[in-house]
C-alpha atoms as a PDB file:
ATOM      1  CA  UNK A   1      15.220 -47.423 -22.521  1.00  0.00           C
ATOM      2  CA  UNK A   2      18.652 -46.248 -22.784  1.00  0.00           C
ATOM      3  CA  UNK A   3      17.593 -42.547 -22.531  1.00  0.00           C
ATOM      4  CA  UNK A   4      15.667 -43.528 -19.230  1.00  0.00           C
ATOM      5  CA  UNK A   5      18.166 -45.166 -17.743  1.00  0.00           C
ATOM      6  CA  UNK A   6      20.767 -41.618 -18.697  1.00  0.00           C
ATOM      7  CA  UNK A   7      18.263 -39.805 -16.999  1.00  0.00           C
ATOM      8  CA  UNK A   8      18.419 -42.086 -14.234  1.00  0.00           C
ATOM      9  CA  UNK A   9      21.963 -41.837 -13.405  1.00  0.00           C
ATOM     10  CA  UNK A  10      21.524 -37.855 -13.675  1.00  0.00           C
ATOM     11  CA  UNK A  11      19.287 -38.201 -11.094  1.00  0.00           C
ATOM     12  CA  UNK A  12      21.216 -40.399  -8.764  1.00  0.00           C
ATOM     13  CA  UNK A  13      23.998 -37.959  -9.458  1.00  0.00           C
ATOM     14  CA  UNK A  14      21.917 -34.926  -8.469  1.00  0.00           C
ATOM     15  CA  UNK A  15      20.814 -36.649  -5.522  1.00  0.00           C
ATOM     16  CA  UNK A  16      24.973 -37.175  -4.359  1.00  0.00           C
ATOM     17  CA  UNK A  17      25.253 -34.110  -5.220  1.00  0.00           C
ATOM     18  CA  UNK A  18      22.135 -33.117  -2.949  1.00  0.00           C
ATOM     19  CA  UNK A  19      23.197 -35.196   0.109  1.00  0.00           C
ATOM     20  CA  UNK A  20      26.433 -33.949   0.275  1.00  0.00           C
ATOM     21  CA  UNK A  21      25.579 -30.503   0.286  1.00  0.00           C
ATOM     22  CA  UNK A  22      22.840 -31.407   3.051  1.00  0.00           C
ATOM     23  CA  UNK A  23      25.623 -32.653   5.139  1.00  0.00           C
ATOM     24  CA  UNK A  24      28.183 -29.563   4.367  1.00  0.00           C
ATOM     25  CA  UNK A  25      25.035 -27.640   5.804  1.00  0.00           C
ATOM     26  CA  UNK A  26      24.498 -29.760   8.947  1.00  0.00           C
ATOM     27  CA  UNK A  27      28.552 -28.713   9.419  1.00  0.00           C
ATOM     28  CA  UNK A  28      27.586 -24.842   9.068  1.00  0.00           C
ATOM     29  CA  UNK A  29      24.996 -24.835  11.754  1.00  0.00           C
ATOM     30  CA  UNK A  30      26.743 -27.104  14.024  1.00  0.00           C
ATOM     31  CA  UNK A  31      29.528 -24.879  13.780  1.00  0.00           C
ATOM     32  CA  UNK A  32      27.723 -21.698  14.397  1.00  0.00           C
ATOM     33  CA  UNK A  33      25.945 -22.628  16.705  1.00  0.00           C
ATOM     34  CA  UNK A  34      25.750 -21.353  20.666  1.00  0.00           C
ATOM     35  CA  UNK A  35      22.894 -22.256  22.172  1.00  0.00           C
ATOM     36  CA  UNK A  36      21.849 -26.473  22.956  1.00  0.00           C
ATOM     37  CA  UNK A  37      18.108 -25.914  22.415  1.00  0.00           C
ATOM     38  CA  UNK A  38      18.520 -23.768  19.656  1.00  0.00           C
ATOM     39  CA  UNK A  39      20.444 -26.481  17.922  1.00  0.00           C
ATOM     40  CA  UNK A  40      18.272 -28.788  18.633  1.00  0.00           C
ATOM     41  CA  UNK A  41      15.521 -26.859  17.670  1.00  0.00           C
ATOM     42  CA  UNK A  42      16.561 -26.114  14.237  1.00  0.00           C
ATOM     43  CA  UNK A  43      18.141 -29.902  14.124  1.00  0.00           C
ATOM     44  CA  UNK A  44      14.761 -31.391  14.770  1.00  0.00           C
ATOM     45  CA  UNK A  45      12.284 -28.962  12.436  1.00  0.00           C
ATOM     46  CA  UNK A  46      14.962 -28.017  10.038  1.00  0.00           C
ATOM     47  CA  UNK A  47      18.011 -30.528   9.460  1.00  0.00           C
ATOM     48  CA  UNK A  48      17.129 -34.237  10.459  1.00  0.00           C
ATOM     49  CA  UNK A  49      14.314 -34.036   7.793  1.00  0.00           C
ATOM     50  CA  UNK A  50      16.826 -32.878   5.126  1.00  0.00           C
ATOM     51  CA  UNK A  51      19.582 -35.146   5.536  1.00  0.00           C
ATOM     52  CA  UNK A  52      16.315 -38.322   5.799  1.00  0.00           C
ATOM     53  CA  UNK A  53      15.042 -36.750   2.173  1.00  0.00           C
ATOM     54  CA  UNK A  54      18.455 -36.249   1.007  1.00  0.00           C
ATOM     55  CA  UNK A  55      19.338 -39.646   2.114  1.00  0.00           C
ATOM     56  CA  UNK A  56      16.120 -40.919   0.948  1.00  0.00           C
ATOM     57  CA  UNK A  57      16.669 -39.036  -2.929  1.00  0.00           C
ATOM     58  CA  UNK A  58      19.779 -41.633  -2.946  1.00  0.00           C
ATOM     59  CA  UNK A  59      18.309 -44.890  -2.422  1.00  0.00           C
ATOM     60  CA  UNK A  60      15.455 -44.658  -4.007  1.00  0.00           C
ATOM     61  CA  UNK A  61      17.375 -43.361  -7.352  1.00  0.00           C
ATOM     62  CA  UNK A  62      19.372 -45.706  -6.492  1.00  0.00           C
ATOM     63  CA  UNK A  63      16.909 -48.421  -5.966  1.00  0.00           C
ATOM     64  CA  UNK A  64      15.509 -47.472  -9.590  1.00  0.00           C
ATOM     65  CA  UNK A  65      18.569 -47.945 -10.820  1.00  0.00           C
ATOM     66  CA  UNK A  66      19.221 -51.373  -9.739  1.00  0.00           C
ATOM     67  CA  UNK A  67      15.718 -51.807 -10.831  1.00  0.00           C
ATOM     68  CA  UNK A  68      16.591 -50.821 -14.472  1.00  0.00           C
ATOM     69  CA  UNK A  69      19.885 -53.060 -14.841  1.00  0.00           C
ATOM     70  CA  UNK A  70      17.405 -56.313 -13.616  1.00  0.00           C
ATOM     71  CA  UNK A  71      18.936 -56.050  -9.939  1.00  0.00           C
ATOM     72  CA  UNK A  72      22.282 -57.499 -11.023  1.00  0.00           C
ATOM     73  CA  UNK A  73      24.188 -56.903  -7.868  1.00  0.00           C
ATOM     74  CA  UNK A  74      27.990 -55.582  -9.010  1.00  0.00           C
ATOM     75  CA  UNK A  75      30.602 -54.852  -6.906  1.00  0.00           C
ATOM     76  CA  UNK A  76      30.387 -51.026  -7.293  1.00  0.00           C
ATOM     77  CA  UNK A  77      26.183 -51.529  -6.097  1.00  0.00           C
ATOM     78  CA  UNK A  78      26.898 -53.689  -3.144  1.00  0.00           C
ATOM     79  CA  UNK A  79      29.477 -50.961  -2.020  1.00  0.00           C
ATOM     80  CA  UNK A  80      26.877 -48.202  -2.541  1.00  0.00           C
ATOM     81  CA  UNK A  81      24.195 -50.362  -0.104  1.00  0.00           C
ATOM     82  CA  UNK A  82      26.847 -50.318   2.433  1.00  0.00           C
ATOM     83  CA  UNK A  83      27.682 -46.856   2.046  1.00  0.00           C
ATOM     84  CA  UNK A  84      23.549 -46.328   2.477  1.00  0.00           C
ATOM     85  CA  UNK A  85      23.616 -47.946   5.403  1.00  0.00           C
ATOM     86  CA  UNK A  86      26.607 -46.960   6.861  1.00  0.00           C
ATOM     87  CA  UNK A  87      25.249 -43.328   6.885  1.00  0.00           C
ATOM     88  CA  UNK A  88      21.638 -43.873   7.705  1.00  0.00           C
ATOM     89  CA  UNK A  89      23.727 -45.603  10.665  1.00  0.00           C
ATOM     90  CA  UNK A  90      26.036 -42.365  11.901  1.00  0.00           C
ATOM     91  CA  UNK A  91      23.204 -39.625  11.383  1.00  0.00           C
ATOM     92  CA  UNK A  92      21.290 -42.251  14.036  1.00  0.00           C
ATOM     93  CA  UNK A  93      24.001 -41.892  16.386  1.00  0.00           C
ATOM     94  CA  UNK A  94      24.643 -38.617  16.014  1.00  0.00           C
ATOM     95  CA  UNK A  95      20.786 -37.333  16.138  1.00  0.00           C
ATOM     96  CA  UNK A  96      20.530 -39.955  19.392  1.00  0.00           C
ATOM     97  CA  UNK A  97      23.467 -38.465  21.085  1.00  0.00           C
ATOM     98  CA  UNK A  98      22.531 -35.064  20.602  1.00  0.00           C
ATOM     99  CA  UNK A  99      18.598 -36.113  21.878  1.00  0.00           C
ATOM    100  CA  UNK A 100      20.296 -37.062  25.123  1.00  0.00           C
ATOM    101  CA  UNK A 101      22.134 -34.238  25.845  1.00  0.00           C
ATOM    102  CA  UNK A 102      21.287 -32.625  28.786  1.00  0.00           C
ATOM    103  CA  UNK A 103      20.642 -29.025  28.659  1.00  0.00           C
ATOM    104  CA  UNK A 104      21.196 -28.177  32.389  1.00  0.00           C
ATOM    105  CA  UNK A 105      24.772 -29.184  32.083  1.00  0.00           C
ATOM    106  CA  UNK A 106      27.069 -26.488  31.508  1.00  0.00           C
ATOM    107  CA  UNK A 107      28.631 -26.780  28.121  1.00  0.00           C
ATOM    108  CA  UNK A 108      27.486 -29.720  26.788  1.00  0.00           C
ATOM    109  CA  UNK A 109      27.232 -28.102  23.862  1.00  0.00           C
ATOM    110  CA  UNK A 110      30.882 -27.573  23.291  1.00  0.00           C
ATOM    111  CA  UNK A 111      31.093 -31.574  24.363  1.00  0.00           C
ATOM    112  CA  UNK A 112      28.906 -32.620  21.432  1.00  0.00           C
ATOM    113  CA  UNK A 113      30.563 -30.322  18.581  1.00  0.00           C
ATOM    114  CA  UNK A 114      33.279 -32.615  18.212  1.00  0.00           C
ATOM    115  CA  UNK A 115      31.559 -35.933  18.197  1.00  0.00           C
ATOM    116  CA  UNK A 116      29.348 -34.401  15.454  1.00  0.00           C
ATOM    117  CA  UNK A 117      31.149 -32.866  13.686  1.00  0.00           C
ATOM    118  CA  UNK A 118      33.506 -35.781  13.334  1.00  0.00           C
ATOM    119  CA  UNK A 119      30.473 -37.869  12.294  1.00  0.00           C
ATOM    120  CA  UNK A 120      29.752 -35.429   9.541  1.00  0.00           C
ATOM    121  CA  UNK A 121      33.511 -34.949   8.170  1.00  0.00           C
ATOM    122  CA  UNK A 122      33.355 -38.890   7.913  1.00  0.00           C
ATOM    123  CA  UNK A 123      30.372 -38.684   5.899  1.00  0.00           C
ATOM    124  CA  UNK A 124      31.439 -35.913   3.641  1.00  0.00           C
ATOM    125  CA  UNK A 125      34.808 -38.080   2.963  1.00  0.00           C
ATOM    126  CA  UNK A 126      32.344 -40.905   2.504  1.00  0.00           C
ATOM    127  CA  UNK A 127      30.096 -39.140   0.168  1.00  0.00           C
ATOM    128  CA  UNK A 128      33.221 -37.588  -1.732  1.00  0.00           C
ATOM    129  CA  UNK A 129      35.081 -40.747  -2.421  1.00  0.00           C
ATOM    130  CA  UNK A 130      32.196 -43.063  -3.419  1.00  0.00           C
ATOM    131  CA  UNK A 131      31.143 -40.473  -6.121  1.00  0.00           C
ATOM    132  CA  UNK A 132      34.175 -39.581  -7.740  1.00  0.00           C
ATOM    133  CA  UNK A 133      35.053 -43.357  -7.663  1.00  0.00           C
ATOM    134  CA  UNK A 134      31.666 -43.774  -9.626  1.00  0.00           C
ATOM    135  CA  UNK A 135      32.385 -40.584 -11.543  1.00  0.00           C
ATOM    136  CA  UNK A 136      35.370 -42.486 -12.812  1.00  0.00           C
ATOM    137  CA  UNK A 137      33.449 -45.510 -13.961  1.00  0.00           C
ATOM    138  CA  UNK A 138      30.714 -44.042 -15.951  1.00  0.00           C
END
């Protein structure tokens, strides 16, 4: 049992690991990019599904976890449901305010790059702090 749960919390681990460099990603293309539709092209085929798997990796590992230890709901678990939900919460905003965009106006584009990229630098400082604070505990 004890190896399973080891493996467990190398997994979870991996899957921090994966969902921050998902969201370093999202960064690079928002960054380069020039074009609205383009973005949004590559957002909608390419990037949302990442970050959801990525995201989804997490919780379920997660969810395993908390599974394993007979749910017992400690302070450092209840933070990490937050922290779940706190950024299934931004990417929502961020995907819905980049769906409404309007293409025809003239450099909304260069509008949106700082509201999402904001929304991602708070979720990499997110994602950074929770794990080395767990890093630290185990």
């Amino acid at each position: 049992m004890n190896e399973m749960y080891s493996m467990g919390l190398s997994i979870h681990s991996w899957g921090a690991v994966t969902l921050l460099g998902v969201v370093l990603l999202n960064i690079f293309f928002l960054r380069s990019a020039k074009e609205l539709n383009k973005y949004r092209r590559v957002m909608s085929i390419f990037l949302m599904p990442l970050s959801s798997t990525a995201i989804g990796i997490a919780l379920f590992s997660g969810t395993i976890m908390m599974a394993a230890k007979h749910l017992d709901f400690t302070l450092e678990n209840v933070v990490m449901i937050v922290i779940s939900v706190v950024l299934i919460i931004l990417e929502a905003k961020r995907s819905k305010t980049l769906k409404y965009l309007s293409s025809k106006v003239e450099n909304s584009l260069e509008v949106y790059k700082p509201y999402g990229l904001k929304i991602l630098y708070i979720e990499v400082l997110i994602i950074i702090v929770i794990s080395l604070w767990m890093w630290s505990i185990a």
